[in-house]
Protein backbone atom coordinates (compact mmCIF):
# COMPACT_ATOMS: atom_id res chain seq x y z
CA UNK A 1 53.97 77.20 -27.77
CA UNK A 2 54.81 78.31 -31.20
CA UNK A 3 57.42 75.22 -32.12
CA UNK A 4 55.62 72.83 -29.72
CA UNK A 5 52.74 71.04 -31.59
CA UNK A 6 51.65 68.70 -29.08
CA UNK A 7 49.46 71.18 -26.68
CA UNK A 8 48.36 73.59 -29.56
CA UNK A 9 44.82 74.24 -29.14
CA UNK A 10 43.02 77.14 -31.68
CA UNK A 11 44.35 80.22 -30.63
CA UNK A 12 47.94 78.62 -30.67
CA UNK A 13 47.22 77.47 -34.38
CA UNK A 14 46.18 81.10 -35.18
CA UNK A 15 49.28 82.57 -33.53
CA UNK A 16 51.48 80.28 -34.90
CA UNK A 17 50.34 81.01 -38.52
CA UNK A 18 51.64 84.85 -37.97
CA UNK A 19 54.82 86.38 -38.98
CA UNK A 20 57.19 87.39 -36.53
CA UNK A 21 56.23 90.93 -36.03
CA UNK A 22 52.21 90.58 -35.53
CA UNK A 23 53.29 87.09 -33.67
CA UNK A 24 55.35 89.12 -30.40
CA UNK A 25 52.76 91.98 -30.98
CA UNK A 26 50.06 89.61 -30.61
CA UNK A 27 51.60 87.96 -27.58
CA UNK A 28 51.80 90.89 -25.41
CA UNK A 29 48.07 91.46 -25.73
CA UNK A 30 46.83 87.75 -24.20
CA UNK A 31 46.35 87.50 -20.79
CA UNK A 32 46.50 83.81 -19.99
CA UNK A 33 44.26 82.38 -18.41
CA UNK A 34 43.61 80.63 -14.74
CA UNK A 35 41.47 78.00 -16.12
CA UNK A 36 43.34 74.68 -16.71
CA UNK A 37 43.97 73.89 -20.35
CA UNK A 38 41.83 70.39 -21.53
CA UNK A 39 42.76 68.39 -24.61
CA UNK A 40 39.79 68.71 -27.28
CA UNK A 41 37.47 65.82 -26.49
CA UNK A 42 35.59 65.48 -29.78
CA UNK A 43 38.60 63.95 -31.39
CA UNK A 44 38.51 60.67 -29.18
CA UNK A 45 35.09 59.82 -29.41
CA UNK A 46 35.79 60.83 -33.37
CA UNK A 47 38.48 58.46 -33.25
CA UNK A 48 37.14 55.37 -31.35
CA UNK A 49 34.35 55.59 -33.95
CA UNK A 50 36.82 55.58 -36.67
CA UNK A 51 38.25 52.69 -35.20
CA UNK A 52 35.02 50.56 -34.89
CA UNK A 53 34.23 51.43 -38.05
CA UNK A 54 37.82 50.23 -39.49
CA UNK A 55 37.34 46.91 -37.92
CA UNK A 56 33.47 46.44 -39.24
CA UNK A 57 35.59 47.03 -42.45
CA UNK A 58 38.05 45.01 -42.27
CA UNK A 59 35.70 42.34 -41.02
CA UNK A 60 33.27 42.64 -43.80
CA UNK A 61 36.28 42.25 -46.60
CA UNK A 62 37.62 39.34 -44.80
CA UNK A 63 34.08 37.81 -44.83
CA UNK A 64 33.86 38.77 -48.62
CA UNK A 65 36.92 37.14 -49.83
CA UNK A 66 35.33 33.69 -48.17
CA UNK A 67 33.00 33.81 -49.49
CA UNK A 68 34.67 34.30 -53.16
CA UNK A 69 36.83 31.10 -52.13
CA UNK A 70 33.13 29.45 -51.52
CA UNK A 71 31.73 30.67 -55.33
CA UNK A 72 35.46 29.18 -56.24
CA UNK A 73 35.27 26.09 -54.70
CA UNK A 74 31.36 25.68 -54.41
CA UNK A 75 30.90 24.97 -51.00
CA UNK A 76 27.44 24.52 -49.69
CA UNK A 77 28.67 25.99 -46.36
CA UNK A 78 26.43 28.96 -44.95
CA UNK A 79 29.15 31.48 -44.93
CA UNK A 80 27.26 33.93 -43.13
CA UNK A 81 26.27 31.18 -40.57
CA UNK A 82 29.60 30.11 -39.48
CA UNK A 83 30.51 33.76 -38.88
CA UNK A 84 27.72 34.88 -37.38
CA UNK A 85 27.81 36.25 -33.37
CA UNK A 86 31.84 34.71 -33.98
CA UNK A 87 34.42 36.93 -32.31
CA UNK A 88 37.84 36.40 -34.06
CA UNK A 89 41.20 37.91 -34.69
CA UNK A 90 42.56 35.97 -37.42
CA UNK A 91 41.00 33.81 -40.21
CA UNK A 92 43.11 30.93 -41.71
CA UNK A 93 41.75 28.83 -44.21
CA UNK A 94 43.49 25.58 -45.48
CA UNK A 95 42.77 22.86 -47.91
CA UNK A 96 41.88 19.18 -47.28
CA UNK A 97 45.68 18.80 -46.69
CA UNK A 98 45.46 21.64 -43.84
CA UNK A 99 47.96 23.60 -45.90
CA UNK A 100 47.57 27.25 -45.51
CA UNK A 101 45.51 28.92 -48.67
CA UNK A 102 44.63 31.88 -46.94
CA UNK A 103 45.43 34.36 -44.11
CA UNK A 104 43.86 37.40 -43.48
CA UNK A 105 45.75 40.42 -41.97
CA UNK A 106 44.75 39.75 -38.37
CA UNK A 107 47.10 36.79 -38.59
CA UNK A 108 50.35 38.75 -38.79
CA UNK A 109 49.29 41.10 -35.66
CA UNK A 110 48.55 37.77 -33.97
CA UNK A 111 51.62 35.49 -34.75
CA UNK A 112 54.10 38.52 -36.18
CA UNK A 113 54.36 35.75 -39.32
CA UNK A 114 53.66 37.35 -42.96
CA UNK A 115 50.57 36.18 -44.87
CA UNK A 116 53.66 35.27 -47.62
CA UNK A 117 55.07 33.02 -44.76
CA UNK A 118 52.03 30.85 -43.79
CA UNK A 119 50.94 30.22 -47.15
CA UNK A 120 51.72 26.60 -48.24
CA UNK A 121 52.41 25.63 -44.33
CA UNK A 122 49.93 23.43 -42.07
CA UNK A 123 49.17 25.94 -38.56
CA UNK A 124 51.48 23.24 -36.98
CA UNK A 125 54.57 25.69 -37.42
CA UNK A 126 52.77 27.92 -34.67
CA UNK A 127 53.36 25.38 -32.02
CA UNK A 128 56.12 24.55 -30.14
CA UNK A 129 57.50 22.63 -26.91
CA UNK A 130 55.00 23.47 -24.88
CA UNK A 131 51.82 22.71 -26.93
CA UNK A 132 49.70 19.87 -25.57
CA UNK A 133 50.12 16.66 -27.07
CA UNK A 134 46.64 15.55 -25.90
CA UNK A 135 45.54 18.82 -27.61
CA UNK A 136 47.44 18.31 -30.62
CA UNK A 137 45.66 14.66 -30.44
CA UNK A 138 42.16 16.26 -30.03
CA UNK A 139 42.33 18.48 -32.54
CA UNK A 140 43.47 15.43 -35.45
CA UNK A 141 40.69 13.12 -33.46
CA UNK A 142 37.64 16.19 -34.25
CA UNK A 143 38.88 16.84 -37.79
CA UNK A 144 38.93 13.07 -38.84
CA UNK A 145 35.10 13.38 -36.92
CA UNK A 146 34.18 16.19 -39.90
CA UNK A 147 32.26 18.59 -37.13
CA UNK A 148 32.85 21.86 -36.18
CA UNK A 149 34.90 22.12 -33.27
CA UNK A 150 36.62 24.69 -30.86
CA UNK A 151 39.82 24.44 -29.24
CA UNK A 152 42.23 25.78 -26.52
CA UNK A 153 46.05 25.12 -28.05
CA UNK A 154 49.26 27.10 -26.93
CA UNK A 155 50.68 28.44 -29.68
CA UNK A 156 54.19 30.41 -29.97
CA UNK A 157 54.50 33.97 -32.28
CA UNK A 158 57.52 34.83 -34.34
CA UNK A 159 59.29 35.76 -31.99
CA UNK A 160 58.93 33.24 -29.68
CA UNK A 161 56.93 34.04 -26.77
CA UNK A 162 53.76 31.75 -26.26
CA UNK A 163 50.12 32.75 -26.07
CA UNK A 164 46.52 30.97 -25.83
CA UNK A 165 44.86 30.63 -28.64
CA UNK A 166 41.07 30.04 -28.85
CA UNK A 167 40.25 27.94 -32.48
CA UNK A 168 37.05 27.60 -34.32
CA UNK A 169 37.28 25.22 -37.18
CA UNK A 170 34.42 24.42 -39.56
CA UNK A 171 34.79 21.85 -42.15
CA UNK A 172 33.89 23.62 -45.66
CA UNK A 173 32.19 20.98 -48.35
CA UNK A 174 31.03 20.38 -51.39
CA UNK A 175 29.71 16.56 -51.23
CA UNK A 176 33.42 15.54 -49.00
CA UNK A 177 34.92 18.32 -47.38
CA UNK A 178 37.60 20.10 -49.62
CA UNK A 179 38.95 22.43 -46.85
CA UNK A 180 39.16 23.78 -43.61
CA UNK A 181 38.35 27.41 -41.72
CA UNK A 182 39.28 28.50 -38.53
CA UNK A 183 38.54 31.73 -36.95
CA UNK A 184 40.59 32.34 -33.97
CA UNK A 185 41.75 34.79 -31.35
CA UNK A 186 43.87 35.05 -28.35
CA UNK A 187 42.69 34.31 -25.17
């Protein structure tokens, strides 16, 4: 147990802080025991809270920085209202032009594209030979409407392989609608 890490529980941390000569006395005076070892438990509920507490984080930022584009761009959007009770992975936000502004990091565990790579492109590059052209015509039909929306469309990753991907989009205003948001996740 001394050079294996992965089991060590407390008494093999204590042992394996000794020198050599208290470690082999030390040895031959434990009895092991008949009771099976168990991994600490404390450390997975510790670390599924971390967890939930990472992605309330990361949530909250993401959240934040829209609403600095809002104060940027004045929209009179309710930021907290679109995101309200919304599950997502990924936030893109694009201008009038549907050119992306704005990624946040759920996009890149997604689609495997860089934040650096989207920017500039319109969320057309994620599709491929297999995404619906009636979707594809839906999708321009609800955004000429100007009304939030939600859609189904088959996007493709990075590397190539397709997945589902459930879309939110909200038009974002100030008198005319200056850009778009869509919160989305896979499905």
């Amino acid at each position: 147990m001394r050079n294996n890490l992965a089991g060590m529980m407390c008494l093999d941390l204590f042992m394996s802080s000794q020198n050599d000569h208290d470690y082999t006395y030390l040895q031959s005076q434990i009895s092991s025991s008949d009771f099976l070892k168990a991994p600490i438990k404390s450390f997975d509920f510790y670390i599924d809270y971390f967890t939930d507490e990472i992605r309330k984080i990361n949530r909250k930022n993401d959240i934040n920085t829209i609403k600095d584009f809002a104060n940027k761009f004045n929209w009179c959007n309710d930021v907290d209202a679109i995101f309200k009770n919304q599950d997502f992975e990924t936030i893109v936000l694009t201008n009038k032009a549907q050119e992306i502004i704005w990624v946040n990091d759920g996009f890149r565990k997604m689609t495997g594209f860089s934040k650096k790579y989207a920017i500039n492109k319109t969320p057309t590059f994620l599709q491929g030979d297999n995404t619906c052209e009636e979707t594809r015509t839906r999708i321009r039909k609800k955004l000429i409407a100007n009304k939030p929306f939600e859609e189904t469309v088959l996007n493709y990753k990075k590397d190539k392989t397709a997945y589902k991907c459930e879309i939110k989009i909200f038009p974002l205003s100030i008198e005319n609608t200056t850009h778009y948001i869509a919160l989305e996740k896979a499905v």
